[in-house]
PDB file of N, CA and C in Angstrom:
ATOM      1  N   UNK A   1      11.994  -4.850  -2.434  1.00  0.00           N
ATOM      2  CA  UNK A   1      13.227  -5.526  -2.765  1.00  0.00           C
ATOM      3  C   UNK A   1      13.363  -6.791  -1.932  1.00  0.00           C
ATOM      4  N   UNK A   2      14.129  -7.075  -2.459  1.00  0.00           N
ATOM      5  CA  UNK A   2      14.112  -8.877  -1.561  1.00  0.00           C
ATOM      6  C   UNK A   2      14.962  -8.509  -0.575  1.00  0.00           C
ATOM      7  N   UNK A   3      16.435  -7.564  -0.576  1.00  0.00           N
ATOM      8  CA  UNK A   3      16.798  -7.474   0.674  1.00  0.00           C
ATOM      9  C   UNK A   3      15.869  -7.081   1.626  1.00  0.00           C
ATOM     10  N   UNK A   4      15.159  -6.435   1.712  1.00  0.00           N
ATOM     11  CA  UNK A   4      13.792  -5.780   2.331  1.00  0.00           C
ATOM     12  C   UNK A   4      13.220  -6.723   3.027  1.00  0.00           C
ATOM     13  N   UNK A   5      12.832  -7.708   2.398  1.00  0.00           N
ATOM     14  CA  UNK A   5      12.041  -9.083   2.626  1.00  0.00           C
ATOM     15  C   UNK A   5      12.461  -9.653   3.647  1.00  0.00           C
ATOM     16  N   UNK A   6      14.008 -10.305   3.240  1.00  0.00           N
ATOM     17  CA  UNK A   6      14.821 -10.610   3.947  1.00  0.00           C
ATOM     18  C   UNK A   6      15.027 -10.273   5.432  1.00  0.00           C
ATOM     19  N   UNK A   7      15.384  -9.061   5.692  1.00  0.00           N
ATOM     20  CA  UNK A   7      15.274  -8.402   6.713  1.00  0.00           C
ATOM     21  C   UNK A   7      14.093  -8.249   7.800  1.00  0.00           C
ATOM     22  N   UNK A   8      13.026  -8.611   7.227  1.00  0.00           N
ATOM     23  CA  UNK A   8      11.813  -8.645   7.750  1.00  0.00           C
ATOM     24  C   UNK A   8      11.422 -10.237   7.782  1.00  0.00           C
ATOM     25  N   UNK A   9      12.488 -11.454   8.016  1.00  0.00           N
ATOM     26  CA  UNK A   9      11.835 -12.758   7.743  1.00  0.00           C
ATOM     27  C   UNK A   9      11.499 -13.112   6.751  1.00  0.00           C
ATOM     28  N   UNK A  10      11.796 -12.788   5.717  1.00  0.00           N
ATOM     29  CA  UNK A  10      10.861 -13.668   4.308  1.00  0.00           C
ATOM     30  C   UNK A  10      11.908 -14.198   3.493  1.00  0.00           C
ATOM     31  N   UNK A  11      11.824 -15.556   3.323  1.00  0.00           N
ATOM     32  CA  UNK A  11      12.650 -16.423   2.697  1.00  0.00           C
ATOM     33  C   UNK A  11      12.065 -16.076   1.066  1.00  0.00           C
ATOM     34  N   UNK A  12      13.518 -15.226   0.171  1.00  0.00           N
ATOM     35  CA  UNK A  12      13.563 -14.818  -1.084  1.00  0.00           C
ATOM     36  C   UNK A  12      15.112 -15.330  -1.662  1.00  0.00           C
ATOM     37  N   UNK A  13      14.437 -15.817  -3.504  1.00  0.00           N
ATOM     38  CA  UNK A  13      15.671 -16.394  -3.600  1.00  0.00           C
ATOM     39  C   UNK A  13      16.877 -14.762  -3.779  1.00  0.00           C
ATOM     40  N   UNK A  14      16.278 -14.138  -4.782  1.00  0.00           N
ATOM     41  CA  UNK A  14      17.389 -13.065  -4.768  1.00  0.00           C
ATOM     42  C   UNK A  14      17.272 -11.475  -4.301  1.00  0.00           C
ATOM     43  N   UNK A  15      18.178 -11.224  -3.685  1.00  0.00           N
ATOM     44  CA  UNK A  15      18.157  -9.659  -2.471  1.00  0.00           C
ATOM     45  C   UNK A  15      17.924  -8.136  -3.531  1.00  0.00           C
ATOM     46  N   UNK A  16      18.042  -8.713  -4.649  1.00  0.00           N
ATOM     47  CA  UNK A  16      18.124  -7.300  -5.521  1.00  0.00           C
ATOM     48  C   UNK A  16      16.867  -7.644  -6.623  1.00  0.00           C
ATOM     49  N   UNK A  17      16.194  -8.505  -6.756  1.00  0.00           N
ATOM     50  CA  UNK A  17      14.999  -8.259  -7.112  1.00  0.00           C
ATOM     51  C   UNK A  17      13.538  -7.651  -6.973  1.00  0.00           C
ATOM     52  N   UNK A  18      12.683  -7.398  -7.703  1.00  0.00           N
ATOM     53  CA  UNK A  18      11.766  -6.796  -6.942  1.00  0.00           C
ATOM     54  C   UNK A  18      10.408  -8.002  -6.643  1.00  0.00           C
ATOM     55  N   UNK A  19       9.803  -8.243  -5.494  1.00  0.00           N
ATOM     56  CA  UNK A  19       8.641  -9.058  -5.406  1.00  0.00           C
ATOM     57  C   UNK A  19       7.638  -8.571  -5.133  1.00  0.00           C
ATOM     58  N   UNK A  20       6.571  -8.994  -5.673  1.00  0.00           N
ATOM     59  CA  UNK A  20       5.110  -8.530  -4.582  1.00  0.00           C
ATOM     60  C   UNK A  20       4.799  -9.511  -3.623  1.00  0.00           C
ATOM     61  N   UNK A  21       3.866  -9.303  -2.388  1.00  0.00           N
ATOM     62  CA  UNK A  21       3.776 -10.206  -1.210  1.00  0.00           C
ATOM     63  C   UNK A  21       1.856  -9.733  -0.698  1.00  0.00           C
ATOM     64  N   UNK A  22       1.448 -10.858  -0.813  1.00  0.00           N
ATOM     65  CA  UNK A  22       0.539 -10.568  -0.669  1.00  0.00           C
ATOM     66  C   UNK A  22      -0.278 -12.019   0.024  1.00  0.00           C
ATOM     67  N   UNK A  23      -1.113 -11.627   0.753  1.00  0.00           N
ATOM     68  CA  UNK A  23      -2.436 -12.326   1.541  1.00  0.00           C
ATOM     69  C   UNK A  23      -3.486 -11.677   1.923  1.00  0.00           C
ATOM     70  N   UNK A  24      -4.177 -13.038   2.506  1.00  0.00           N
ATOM     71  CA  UNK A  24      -5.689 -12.743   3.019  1.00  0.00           C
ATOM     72  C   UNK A  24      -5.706 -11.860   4.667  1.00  0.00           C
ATOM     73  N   UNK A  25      -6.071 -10.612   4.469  1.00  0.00           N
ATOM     74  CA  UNK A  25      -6.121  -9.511   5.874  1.00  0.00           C
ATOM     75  C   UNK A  25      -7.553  -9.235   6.298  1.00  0.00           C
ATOM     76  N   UNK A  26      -7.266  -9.514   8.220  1.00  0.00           N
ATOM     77  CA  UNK A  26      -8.479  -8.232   8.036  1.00  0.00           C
ATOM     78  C   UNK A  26      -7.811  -7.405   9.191  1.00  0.00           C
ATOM     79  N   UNK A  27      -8.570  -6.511   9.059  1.00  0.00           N
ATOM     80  CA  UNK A  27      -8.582  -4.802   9.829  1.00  0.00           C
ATOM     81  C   UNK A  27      -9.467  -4.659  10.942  1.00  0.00           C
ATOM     82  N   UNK A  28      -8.572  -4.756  12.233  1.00  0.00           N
ATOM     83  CA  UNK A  28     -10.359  -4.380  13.098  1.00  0.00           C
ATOM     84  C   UNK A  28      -9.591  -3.655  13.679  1.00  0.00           C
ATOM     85  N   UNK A  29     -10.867  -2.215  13.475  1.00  0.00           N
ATOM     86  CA  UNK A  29     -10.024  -0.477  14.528  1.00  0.00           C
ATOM     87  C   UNK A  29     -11.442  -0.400  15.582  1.00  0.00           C
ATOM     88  N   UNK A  30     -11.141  -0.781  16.570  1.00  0.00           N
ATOM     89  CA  UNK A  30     -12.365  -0.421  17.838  1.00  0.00           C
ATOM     90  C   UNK A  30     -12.498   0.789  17.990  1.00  0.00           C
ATOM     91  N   UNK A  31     -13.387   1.447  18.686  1.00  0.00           N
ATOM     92  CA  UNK A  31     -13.873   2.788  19.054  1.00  0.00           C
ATOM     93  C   UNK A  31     -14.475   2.490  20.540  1.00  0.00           C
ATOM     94  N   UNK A  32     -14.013   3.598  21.211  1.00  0.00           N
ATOM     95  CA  UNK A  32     -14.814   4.131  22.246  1.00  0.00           C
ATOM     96  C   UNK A  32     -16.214   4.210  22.627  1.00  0.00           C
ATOM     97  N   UNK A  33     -16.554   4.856  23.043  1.00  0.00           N
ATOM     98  CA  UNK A  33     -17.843   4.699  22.963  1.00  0.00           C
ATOM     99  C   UNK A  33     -18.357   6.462  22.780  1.00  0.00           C
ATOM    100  N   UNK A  34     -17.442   7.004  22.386  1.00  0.00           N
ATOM    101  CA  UNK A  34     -17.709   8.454  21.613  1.00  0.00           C
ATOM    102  C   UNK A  34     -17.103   8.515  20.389  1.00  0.00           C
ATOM    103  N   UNK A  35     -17.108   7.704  19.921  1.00  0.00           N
ATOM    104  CA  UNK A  35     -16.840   6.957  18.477  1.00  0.00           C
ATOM    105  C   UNK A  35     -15.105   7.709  18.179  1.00  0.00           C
ATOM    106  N   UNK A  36     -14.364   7.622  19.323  1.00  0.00           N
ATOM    107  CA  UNK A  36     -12.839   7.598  18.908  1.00  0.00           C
ATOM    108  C   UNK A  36     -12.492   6.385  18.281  1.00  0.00           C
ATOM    109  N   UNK A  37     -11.464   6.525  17.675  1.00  0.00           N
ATOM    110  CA  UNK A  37     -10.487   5.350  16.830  1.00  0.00           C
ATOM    111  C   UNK A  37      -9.638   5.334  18.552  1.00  0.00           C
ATOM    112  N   UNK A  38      -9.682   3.746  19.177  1.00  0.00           N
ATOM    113  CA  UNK A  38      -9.046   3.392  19.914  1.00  0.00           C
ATOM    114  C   UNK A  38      -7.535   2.425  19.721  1.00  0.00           C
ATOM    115  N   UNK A  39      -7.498   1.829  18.855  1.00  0.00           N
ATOM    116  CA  UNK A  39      -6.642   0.660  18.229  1.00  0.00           C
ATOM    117  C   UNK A  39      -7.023   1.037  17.073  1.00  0.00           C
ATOM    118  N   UNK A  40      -5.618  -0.407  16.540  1.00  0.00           N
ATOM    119  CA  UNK A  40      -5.861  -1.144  15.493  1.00  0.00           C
ATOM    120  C   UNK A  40      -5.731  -2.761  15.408  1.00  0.00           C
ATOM    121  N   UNK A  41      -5.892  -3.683  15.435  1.00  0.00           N
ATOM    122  CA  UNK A  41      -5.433  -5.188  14.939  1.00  0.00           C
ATOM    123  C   UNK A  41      -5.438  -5.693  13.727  1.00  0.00           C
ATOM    124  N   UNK A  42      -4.603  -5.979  13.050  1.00  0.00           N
ATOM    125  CA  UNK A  42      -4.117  -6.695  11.954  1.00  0.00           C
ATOM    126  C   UNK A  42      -4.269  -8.450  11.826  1.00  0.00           C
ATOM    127  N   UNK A  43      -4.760  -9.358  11.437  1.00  0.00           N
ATOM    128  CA  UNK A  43      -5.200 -10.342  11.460  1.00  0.00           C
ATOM    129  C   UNK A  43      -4.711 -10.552  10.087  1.00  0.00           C
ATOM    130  N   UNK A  44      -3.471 -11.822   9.905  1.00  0.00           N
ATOM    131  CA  UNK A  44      -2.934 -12.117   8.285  1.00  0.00           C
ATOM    132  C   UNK A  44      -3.141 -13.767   8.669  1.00  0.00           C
ATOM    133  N   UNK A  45      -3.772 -14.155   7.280  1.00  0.00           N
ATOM    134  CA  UNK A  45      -4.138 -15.817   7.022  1.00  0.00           C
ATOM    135  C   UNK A  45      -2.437 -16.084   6.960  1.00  0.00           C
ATOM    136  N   UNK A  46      -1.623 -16.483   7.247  1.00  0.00           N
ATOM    137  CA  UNK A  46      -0.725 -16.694   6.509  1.00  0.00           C
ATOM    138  C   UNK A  46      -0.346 -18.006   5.969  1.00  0.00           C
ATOM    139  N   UNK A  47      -1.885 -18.582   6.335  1.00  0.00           N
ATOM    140  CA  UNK A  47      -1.399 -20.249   4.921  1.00  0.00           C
ATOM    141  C   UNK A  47      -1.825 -19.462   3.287  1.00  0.00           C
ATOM    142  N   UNK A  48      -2.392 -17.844   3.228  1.00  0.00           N
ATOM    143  CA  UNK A  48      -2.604 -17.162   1.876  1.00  0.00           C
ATOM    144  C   UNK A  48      -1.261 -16.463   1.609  1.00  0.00           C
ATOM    145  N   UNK A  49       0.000 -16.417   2.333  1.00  0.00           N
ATOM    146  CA  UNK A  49       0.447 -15.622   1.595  1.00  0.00           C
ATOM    147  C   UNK A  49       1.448 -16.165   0.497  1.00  0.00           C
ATOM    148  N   UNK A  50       1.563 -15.154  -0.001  1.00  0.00           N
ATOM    149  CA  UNK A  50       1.972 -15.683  -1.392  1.00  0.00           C
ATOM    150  C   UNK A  50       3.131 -14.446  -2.148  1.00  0.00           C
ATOM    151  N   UNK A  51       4.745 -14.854  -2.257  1.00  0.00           N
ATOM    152  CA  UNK A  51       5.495 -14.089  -2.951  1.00  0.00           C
ATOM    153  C   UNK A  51       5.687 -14.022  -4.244  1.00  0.00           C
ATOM    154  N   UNK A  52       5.665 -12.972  -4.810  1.00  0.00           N
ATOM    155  CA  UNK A  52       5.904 -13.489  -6.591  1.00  0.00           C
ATOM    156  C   UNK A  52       6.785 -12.323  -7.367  1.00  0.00           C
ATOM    157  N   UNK A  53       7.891 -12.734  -7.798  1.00  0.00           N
ATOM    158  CA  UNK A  53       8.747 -11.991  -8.367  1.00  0.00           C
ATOM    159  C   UNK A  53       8.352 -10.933  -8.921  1.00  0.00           C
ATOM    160  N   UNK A  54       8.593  -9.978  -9.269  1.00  0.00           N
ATOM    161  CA  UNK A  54       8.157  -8.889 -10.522  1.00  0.00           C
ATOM    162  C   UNK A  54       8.897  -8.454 -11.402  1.00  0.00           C
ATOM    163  N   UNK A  55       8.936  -8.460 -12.593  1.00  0.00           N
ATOM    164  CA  UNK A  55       9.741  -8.504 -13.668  1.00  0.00           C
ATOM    165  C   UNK A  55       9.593  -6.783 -13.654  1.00  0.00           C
ATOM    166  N   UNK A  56      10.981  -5.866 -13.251  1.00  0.00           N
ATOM    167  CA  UNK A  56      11.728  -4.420 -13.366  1.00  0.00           C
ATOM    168  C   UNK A  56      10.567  -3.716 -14.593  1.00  0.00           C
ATOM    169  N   UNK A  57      10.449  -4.410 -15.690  1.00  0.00           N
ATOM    170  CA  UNK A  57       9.820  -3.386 -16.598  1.00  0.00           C
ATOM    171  C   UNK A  57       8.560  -3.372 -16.503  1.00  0.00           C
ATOM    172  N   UNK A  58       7.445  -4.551 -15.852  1.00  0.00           N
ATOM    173  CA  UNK A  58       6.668  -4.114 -15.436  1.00  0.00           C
ATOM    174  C   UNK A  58       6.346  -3.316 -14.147  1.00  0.00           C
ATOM    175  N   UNK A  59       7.529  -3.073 -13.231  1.00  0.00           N
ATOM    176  CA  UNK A  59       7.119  -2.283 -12.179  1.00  0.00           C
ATOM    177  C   UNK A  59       6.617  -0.883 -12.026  1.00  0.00           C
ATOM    178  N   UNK A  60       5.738  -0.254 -11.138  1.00  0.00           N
ATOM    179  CA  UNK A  60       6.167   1.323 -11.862  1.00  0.00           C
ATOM    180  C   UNK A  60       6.591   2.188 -10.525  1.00  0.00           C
ATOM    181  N   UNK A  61       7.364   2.752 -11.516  1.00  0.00           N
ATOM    182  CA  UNK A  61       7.939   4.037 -10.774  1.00  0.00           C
ATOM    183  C   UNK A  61       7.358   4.905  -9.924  1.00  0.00           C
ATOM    184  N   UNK A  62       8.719   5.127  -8.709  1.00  0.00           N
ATOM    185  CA  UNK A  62       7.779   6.165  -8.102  1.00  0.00           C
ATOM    186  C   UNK A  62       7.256   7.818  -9.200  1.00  0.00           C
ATOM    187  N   UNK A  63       8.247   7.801  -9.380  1.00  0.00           N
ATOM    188  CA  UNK A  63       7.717   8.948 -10.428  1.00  0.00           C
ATOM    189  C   UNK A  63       6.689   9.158 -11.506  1.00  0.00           C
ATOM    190  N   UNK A  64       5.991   7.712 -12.053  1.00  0.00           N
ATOM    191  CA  UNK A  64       5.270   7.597 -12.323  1.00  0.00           C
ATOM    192  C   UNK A  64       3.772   7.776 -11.394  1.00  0.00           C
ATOM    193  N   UNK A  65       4.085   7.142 -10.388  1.00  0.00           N
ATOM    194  CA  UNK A  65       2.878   7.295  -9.024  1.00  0.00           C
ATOM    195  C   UNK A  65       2.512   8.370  -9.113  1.00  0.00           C
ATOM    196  N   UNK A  66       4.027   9.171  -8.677  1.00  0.00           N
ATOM    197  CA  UNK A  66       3.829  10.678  -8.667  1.00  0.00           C
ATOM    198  C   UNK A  66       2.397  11.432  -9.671  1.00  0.00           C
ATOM    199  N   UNK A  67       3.027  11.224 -11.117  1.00  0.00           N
ATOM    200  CA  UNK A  67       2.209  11.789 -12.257  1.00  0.00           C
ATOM    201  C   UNK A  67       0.947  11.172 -12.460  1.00  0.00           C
ATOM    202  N   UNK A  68       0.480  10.176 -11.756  1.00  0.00           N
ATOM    203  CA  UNK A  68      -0.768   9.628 -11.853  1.00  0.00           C
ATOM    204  C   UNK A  68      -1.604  10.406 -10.610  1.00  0.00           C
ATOM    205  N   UNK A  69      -0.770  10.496  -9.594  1.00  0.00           N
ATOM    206  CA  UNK A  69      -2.101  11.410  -8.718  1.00  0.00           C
ATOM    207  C   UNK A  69      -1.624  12.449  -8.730  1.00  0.00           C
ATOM    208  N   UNK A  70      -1.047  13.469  -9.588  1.00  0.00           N
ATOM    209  CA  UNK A  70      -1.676  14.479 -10.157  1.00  0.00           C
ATOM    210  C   UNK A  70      -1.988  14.896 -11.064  1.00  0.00           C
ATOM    211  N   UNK A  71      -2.204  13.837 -11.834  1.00  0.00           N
ATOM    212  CA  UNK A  71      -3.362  13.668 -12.765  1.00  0.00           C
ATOM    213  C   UNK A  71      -4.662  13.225 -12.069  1.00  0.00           C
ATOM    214  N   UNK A  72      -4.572  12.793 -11.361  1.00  0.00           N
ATOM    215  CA  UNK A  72      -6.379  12.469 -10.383  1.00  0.00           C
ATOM    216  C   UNK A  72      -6.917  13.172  -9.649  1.00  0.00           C
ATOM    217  N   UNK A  73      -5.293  14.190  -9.294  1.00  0.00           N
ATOM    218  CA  UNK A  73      -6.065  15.590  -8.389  1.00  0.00           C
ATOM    219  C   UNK A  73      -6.403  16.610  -9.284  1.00  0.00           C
ATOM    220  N   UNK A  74      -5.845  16.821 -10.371  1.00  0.00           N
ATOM    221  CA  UNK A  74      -6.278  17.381 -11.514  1.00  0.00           C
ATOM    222  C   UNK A  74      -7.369  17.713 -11.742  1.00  0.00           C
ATOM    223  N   UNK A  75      -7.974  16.679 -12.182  1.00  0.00           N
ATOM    224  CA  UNK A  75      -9.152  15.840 -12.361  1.00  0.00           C
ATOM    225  C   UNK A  75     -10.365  16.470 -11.723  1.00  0.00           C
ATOM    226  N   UNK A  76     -10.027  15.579 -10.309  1.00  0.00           N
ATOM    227  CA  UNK A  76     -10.762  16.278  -9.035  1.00  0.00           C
ATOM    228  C   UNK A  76     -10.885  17.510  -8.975  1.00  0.00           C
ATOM    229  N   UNK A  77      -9.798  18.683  -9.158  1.00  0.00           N
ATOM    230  CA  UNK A  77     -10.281  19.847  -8.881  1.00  0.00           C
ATOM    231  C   UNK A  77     -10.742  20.698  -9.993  1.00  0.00           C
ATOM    232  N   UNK A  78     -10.652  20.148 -11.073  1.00  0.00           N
ATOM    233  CA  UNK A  78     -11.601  20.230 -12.697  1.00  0.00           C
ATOM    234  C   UNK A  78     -12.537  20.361 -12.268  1.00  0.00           C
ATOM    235  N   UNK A  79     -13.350  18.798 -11.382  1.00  0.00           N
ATOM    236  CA  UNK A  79     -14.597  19.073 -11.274  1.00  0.00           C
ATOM    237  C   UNK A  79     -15.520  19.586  -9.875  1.00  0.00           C
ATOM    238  N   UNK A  80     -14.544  19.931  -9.285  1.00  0.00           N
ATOM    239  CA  UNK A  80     -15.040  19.903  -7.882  1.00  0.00           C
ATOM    240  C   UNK A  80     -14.209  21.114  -7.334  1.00  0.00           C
ATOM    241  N   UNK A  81     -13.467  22.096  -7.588  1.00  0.00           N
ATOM    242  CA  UNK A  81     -12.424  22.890  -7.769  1.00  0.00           C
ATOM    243  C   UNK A  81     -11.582  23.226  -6.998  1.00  0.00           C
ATOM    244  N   UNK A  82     -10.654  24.546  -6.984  1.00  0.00           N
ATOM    245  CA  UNK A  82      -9.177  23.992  -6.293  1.00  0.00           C
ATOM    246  C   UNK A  82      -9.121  24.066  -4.859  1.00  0.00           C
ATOM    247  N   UNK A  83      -8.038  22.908  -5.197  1.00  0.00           N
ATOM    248  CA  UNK A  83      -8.061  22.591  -3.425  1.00  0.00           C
ATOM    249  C   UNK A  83      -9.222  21.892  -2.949  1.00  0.00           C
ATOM    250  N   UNK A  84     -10.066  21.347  -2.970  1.00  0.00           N
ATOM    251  CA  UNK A  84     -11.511  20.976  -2.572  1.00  0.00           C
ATOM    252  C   UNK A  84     -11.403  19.495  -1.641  1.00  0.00           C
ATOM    253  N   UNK A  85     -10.131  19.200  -1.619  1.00  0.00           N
ATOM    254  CA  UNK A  85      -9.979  18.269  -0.566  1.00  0.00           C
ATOM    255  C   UNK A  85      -9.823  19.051   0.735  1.00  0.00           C
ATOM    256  N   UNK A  86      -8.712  20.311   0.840  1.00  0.00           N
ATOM    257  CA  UNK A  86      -8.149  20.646   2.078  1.00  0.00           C
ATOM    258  C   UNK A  86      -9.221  20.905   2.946  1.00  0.00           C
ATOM    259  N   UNK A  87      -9.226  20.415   4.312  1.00  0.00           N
ATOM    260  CA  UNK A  87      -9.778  21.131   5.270  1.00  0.00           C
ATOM    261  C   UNK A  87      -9.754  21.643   5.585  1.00  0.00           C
ATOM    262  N   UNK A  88     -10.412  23.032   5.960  1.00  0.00           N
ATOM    263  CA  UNK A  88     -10.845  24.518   6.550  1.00  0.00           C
ATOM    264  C   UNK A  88     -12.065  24.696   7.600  1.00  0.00           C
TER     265      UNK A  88
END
């Protein structure tokens, strides 16, 4: 939402619309030297970023999200069977 935006610094024309926000990232997670995850750093170009309105009927729902990954876990445990992510 643009109030969202707002709140976080980002110059949006209206507070009740929805935008996407997007740029050029990179990710660097160091390790130890017993291969722990020590950090993280976030690195944003920000002469790439770039806001752009989104028109409500193309957005999708969380509830839609919802029904798409479980339809993919579905899927997954069709072929690979149930539960076959959890760790044990």
């Amino acid at each position: 939402m643009g109030s969202n935006l707002r709140l976080i610094g980002y110059e949006v024309e209206h507070a009740d619309r929805l935008y996407h926000v997007y740029s050029r990232q990179a990710f660097i997670w160091p390790y130890d030297e017993r291969a722990r995850l020590v950090g993280e750093h976030l690195y944003e170009d920000k002469t790439s970023l770039r806001i752009v309105e989104v028109d409500r009927a193309e957005a999708i729902t969380p509830a839609r999200v919802r029904e798409i990954h479980r339809e993919q876990l579905g899927k997954l445990e069709s072929e690979r069977g149930p539960k076959f992510w959890v760790f044990s």
